[in-house]
C-alpha atoms as a PDB file:
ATOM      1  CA  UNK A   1      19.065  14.707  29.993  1.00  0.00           C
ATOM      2  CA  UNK A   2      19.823  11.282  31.533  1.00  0.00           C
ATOM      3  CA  UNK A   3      18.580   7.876  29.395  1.00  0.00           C
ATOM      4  CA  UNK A   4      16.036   7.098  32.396  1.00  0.00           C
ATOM      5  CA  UNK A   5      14.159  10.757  31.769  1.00  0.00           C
ATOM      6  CA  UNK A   6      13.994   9.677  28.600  1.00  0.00           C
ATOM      7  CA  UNK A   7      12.696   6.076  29.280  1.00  0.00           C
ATOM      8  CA  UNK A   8      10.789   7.474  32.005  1.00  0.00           C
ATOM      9  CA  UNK A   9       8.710   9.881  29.281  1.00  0.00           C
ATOM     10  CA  UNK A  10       8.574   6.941  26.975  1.00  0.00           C
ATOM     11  CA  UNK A  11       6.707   4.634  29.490  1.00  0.00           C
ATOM     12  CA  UNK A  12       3.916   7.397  30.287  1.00  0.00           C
ATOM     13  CA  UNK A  13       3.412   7.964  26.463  1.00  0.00           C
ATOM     14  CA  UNK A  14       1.507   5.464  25.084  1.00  0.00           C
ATOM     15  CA  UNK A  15       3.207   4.727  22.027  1.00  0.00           C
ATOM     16  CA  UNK A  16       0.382   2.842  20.519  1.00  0.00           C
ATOM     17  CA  UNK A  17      -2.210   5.953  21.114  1.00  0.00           C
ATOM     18  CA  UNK A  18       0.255   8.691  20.348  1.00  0.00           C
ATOM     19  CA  UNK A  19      -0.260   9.860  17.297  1.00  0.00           C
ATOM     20  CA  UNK A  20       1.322  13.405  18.249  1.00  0.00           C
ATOM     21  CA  UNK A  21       4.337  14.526  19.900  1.00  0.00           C
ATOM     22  CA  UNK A  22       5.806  17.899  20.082  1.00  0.00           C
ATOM     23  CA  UNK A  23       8.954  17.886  21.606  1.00  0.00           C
ATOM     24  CA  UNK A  24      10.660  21.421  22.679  1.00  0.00           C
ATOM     25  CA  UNK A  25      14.588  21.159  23.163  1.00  0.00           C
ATOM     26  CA  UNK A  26      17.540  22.915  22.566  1.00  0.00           C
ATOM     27  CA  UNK A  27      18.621  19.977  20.453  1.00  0.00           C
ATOM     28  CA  UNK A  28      17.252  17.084  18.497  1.00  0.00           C
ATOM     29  CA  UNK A  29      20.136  14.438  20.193  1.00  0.00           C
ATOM     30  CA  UNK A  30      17.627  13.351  23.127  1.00  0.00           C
ATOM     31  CA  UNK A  31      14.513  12.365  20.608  1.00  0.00           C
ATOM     32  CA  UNK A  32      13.285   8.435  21.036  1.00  0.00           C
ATOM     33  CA  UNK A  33      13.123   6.782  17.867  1.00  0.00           C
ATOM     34  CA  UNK A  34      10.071   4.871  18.923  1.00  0.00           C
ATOM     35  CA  UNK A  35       7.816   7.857  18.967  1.00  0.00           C
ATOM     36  CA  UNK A  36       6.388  10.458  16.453  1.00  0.00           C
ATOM     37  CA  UNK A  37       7.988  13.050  17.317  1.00  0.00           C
ATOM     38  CA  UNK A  38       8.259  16.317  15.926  1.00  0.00           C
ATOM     39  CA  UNK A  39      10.867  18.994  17.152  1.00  0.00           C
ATOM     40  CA  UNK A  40      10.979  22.631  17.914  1.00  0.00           C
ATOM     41  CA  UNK A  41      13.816  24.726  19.661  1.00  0.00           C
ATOM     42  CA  UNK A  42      12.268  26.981  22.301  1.00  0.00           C
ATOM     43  CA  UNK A  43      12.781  30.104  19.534  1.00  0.00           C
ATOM     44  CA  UNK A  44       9.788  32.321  19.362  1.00  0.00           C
ATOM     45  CA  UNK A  45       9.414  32.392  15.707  1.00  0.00           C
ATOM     46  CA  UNK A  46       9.310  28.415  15.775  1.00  0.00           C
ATOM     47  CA  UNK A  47       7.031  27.710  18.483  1.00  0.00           C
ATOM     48  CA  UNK A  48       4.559  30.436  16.452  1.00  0.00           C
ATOM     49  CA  UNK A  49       4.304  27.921  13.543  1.00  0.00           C
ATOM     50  CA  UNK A  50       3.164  25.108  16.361  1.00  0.00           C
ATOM     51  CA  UNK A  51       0.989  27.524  17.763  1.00  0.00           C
ATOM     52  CA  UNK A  52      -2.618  26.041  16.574  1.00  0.00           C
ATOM     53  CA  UNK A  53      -1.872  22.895  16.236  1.00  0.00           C
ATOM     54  CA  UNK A  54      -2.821  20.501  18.822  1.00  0.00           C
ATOM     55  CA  UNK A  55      -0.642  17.186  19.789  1.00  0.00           C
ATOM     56  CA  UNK A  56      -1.206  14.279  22.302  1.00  0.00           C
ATOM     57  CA  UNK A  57       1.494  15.179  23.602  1.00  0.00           C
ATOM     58  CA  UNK A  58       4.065  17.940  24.938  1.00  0.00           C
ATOM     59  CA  UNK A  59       7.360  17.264  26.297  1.00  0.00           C
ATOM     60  CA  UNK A  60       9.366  20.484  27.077  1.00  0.00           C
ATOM     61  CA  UNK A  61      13.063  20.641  27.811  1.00  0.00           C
ATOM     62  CA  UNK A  62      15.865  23.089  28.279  1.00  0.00           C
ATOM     63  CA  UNK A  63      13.459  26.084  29.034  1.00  0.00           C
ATOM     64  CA  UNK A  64      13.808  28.914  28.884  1.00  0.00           C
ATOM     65  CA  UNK A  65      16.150  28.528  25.711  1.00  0.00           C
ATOM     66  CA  UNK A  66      16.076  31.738  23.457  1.00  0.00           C
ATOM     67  CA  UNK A  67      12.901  32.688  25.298  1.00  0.00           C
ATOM     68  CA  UNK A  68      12.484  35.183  28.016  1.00  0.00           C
ATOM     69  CA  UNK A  69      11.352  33.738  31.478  1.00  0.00           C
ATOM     70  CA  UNK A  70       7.893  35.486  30.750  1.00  0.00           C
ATOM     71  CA  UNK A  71       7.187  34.201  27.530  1.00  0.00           C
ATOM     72  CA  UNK A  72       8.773  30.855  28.529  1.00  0.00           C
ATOM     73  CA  UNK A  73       6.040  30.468  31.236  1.00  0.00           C
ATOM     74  CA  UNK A  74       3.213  31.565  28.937  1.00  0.00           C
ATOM     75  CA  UNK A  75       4.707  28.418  26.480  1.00  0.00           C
ATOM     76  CA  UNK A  76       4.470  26.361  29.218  1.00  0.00           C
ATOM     77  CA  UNK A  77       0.607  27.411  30.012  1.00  0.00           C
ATOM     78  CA  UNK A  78      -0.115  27.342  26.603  1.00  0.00           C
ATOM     79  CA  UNK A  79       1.123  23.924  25.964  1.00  0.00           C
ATOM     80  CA  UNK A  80      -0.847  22.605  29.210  1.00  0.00           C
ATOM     81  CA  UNK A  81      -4.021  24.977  28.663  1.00  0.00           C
ATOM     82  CA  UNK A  82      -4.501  24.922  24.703  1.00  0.00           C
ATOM     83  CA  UNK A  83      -2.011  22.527  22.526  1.00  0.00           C
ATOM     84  CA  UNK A  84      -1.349  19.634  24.170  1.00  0.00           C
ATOM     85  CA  UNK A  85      -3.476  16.665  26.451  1.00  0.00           C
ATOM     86  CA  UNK A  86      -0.397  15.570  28.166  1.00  0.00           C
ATOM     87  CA  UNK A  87       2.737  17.844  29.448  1.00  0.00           C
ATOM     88  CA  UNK A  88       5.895  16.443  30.157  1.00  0.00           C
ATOM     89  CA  UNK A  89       8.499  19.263  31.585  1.00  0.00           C
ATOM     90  CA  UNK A  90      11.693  18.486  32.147  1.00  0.00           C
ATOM     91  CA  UNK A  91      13.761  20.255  34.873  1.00  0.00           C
ATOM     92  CA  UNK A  92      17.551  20.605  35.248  1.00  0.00           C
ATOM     93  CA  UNK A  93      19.704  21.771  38.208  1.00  0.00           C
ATOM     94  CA  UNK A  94      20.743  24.516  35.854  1.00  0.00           C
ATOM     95  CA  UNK A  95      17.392  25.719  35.064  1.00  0.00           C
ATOM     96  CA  UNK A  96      16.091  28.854  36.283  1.00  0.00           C
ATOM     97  CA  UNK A  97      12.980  27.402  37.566  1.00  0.00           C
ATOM     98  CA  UNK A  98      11.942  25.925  40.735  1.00  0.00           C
ATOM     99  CA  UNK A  99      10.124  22.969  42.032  1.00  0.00           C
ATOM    100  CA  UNK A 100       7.340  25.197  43.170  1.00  0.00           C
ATOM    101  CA  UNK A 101       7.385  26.770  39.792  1.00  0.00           C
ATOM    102  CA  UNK A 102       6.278  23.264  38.451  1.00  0.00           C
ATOM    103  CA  UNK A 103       3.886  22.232  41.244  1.00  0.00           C
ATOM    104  CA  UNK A 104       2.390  26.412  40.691  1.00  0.00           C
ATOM    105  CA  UNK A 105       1.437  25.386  36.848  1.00  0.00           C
ATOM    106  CA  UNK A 106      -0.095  22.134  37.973  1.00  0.00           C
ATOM    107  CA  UNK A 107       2.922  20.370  37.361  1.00  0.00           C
ATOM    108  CA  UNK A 108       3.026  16.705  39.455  1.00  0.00           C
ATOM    109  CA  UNK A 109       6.655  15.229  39.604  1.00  0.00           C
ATOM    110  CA  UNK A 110       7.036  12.221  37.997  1.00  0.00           C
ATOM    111  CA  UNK A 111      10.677  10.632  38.408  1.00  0.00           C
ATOM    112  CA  UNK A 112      14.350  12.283  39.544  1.00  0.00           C
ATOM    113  CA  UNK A 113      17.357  11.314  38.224  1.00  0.00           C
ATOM    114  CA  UNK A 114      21.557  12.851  38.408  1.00  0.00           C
ATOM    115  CA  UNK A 115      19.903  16.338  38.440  1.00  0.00           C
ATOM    116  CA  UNK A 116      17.049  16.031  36.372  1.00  0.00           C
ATOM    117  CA  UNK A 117      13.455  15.936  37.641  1.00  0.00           C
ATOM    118  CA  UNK A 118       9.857  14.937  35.515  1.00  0.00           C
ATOM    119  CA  UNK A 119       6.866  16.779  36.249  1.00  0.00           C
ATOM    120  CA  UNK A 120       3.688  15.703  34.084  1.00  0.00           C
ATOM    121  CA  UNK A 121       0.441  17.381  34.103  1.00  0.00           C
ATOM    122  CA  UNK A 122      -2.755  15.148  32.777  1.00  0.00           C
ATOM    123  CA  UNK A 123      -5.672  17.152  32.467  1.00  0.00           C
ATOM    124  CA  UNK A 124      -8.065  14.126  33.326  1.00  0.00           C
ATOM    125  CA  UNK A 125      -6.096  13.941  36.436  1.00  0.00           C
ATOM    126  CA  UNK A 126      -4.232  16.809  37.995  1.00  0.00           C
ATOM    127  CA  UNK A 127      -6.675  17.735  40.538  1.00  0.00           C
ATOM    128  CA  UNK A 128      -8.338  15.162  42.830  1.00  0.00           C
ATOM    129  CA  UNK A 129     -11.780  15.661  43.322  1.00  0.00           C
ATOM    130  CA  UNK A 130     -12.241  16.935  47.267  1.00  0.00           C
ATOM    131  CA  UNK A 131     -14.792  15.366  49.447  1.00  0.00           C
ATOM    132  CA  UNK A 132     -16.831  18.282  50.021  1.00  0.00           C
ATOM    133  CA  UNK A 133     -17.590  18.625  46.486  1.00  0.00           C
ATOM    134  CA  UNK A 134     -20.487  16.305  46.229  1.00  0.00           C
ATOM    135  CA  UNK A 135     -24.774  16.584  45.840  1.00  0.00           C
ATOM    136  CA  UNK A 136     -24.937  16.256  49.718  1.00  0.00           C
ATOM    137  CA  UNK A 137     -23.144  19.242  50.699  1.00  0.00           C
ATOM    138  CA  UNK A 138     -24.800  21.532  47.805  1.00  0.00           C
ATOM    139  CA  UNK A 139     -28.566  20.159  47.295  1.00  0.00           C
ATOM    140  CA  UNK A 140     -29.442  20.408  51.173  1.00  0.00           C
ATOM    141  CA  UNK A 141     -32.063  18.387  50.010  1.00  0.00           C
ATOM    142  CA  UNK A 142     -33.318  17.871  54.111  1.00  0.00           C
ATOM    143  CA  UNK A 143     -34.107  21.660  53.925  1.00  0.00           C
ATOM    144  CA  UNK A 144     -36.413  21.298  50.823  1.00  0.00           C
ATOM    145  CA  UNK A 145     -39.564  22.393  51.208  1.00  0.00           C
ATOM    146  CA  UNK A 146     -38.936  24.242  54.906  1.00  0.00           C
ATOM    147  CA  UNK A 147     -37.617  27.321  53.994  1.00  0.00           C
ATOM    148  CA  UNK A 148     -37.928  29.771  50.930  1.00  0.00           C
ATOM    149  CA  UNK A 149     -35.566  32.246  49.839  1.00  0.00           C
END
């Protein structure tokens, strides 16, 4: 992972709010010393002692690791779904996922850099709000009072 992933996952974490970070890599080498981080390998067995627990935030690297691409998806959903308010996933050339993979989970992309690419998911933002989806179009409040189901 380039330095300007890393910087680019330190600027969207709010170090001054994050109180929680769970961060799921291969190896410890890429953690910033400016957060509270804690570490996991991508290992069944240790992602099972993280299971309950909730953080601020997620960041997840060098998927699938020791994981199968099935249960490595099902961290992933887990992590966005359940454990964590934030997601950071980060995506090499080498990985055995896709773009659309990301964007399928609700994955937005962030930042590319030499072969890396950030997605982020936000649950207070990953889905805009479509116009239809408003009083006027459900209420129908000019047919009040005209016709009765």
């Amino acid at each position: 992972m380039t330095p300007e992933i890393i910087n680019g996952i330190c600027q969207h974490i709010d170090a001054d709010t994050a109180t929680t970070v769970l961060w799921v890599s291969t190896t410890s080498d890429d953690l910033p010393l400016n957060l509270p981080c804690t570490h996991c390998i991508p290992d069944e067995a240790e992602i099972e002692k993280h299971e309950n627990v909730h953080f601020d935030y997620a960041v997840l690297t060098d998927l699938p690791g020791a994981l199968t691409h099935a249960s490595a998806e099902a961290l992933i959903a887990r992590m966005r779904d359940i454990n964590a308010q934030k997601v950071f996933w980060v995506l090499g050339e080498a990985a055995p996922w896709t773009p659309k993979d990301a964007i399928s989970l609700g994955f937005h992309q962030l930042q590319q850099d030499k072969g890396f690419t950030l997605y982020g998911f936000d649950i207070n933002n990953y889905k805009s709000t479509p116009d239809w989806l408003n009083a006027k179009h459900w209420a129908n409040p000019e047919r009040w009072n005209q016709n009765r189901w």
